[in-house]
C-alpha atoms as a PDB file:
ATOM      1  CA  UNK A   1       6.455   5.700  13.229  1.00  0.00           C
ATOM      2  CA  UNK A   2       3.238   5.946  11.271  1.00  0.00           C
ATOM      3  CA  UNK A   3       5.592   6.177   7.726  1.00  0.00           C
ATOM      4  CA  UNK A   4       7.079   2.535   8.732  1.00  0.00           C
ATOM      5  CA  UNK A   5       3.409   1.297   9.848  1.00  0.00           C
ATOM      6  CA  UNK A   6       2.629   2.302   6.175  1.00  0.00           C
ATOM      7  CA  UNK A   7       5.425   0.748   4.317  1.00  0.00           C
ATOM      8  CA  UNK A   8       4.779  -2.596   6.595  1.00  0.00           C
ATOM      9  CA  UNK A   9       1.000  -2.624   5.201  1.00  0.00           C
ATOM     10  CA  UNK A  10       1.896  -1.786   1.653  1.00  0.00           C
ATOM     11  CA  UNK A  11       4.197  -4.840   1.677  1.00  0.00           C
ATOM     12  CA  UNK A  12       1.754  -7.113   2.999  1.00  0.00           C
ATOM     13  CA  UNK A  13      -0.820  -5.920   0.029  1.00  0.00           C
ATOM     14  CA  UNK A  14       2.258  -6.700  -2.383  1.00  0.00           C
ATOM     15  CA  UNK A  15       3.059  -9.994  -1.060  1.00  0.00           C
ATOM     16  CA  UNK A  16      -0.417 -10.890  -1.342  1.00  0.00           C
ATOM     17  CA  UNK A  17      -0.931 -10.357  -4.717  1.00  0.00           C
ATOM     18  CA  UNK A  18       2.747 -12.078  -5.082  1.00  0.00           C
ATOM     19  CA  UNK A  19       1.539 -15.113  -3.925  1.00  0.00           C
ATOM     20  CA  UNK A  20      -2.093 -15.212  -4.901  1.00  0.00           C
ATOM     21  CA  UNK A  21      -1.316 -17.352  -7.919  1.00  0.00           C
ATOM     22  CA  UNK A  22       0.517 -19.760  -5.687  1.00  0.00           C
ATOM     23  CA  UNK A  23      -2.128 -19.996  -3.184  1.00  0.00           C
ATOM     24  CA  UNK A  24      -4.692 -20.915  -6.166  1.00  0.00           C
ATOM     25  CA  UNK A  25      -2.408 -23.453  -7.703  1.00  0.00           C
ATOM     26  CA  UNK A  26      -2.290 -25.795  -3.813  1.00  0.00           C
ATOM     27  CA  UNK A  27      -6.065 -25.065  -3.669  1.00  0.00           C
ATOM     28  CA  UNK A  28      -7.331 -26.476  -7.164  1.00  0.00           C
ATOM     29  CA  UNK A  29      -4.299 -29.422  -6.650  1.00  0.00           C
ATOM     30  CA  UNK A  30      -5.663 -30.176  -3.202  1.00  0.00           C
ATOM     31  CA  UNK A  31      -9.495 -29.937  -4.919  1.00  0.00           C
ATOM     32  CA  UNK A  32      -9.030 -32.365  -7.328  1.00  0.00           C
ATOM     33  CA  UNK A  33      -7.257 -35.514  -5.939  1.00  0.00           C
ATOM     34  CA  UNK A  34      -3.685 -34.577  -6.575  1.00  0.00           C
ATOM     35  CA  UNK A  35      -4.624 -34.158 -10.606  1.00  0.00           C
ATOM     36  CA  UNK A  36      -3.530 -30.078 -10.414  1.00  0.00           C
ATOM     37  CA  UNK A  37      -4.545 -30.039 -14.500  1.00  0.00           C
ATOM     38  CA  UNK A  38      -7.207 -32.640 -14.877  1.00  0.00           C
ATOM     39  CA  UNK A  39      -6.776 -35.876 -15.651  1.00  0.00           C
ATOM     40  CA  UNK A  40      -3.801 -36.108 -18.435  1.00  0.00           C
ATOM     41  CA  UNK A  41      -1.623 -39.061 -19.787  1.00  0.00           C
ATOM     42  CA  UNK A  42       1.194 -40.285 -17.713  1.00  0.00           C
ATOM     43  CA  UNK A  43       4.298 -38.923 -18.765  1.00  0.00           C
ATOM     44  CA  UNK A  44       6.757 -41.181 -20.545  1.00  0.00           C
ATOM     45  CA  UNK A  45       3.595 -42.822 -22.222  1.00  0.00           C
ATOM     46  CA  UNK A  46       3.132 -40.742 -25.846  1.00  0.00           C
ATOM     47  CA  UNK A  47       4.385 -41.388 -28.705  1.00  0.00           C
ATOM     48  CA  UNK A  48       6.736 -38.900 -30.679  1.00  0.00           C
ATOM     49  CA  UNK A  49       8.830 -38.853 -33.850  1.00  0.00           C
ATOM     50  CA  UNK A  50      12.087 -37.686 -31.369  1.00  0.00           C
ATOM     51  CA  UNK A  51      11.580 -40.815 -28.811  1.00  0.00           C
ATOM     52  CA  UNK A  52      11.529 -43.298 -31.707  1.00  0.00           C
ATOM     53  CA  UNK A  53      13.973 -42.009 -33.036  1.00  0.00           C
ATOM     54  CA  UNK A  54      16.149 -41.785 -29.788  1.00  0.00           C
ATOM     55  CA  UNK A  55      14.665 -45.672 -28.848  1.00  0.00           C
ATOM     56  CA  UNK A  56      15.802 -47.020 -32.770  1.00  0.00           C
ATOM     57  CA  UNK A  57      19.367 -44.978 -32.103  1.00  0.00           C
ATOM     58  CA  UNK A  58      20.224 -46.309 -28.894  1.00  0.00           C
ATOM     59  CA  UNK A  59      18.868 -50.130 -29.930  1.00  0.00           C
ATOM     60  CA  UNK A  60      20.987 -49.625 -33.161  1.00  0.00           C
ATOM     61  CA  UNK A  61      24.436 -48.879 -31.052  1.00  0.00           C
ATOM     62  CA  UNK A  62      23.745 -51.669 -28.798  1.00  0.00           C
ATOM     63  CA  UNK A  63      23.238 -54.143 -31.347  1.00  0.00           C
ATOM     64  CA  UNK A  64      26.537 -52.935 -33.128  1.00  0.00           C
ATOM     65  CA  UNK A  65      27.972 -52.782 -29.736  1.00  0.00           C
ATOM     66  CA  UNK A  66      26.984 -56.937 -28.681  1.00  0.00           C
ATOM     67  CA  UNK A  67      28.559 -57.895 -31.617  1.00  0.00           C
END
């Protein structure tokens, strides 16, 4: 009995370690405001070469398509 008394401890001192990192991650998102990594830009709102390019793509096969 004491060997599965044992293993039932030494799996609780795993799991806690497992989900340490987890448990840190709801604290500092609960901490500040629902911002878990600061306060960052929106997504969808920077600019990049491969959106453009995308955006200019799909307006050029719509335009060919209207016509």
């Amino acid at each position: 009995m004491g060997g599965v008394i044992e293993l039932m401890v030494l799996m609780l001192i795993i799991a806690v370690f497992a989900f340490a990192p987890l448990g840190y991650f709801i604290y500092m998102y609960t901490m500040k405001n629902g911002e878990p990594f600061g306060d960052i830009e929106p997504h969808g709102d920077s600019e990049s070469a491969l959106l453009n390019t995308v955006a200019r793509t799909i307006e050029m096969i719509r335009h060919k398509i209207g016509k």
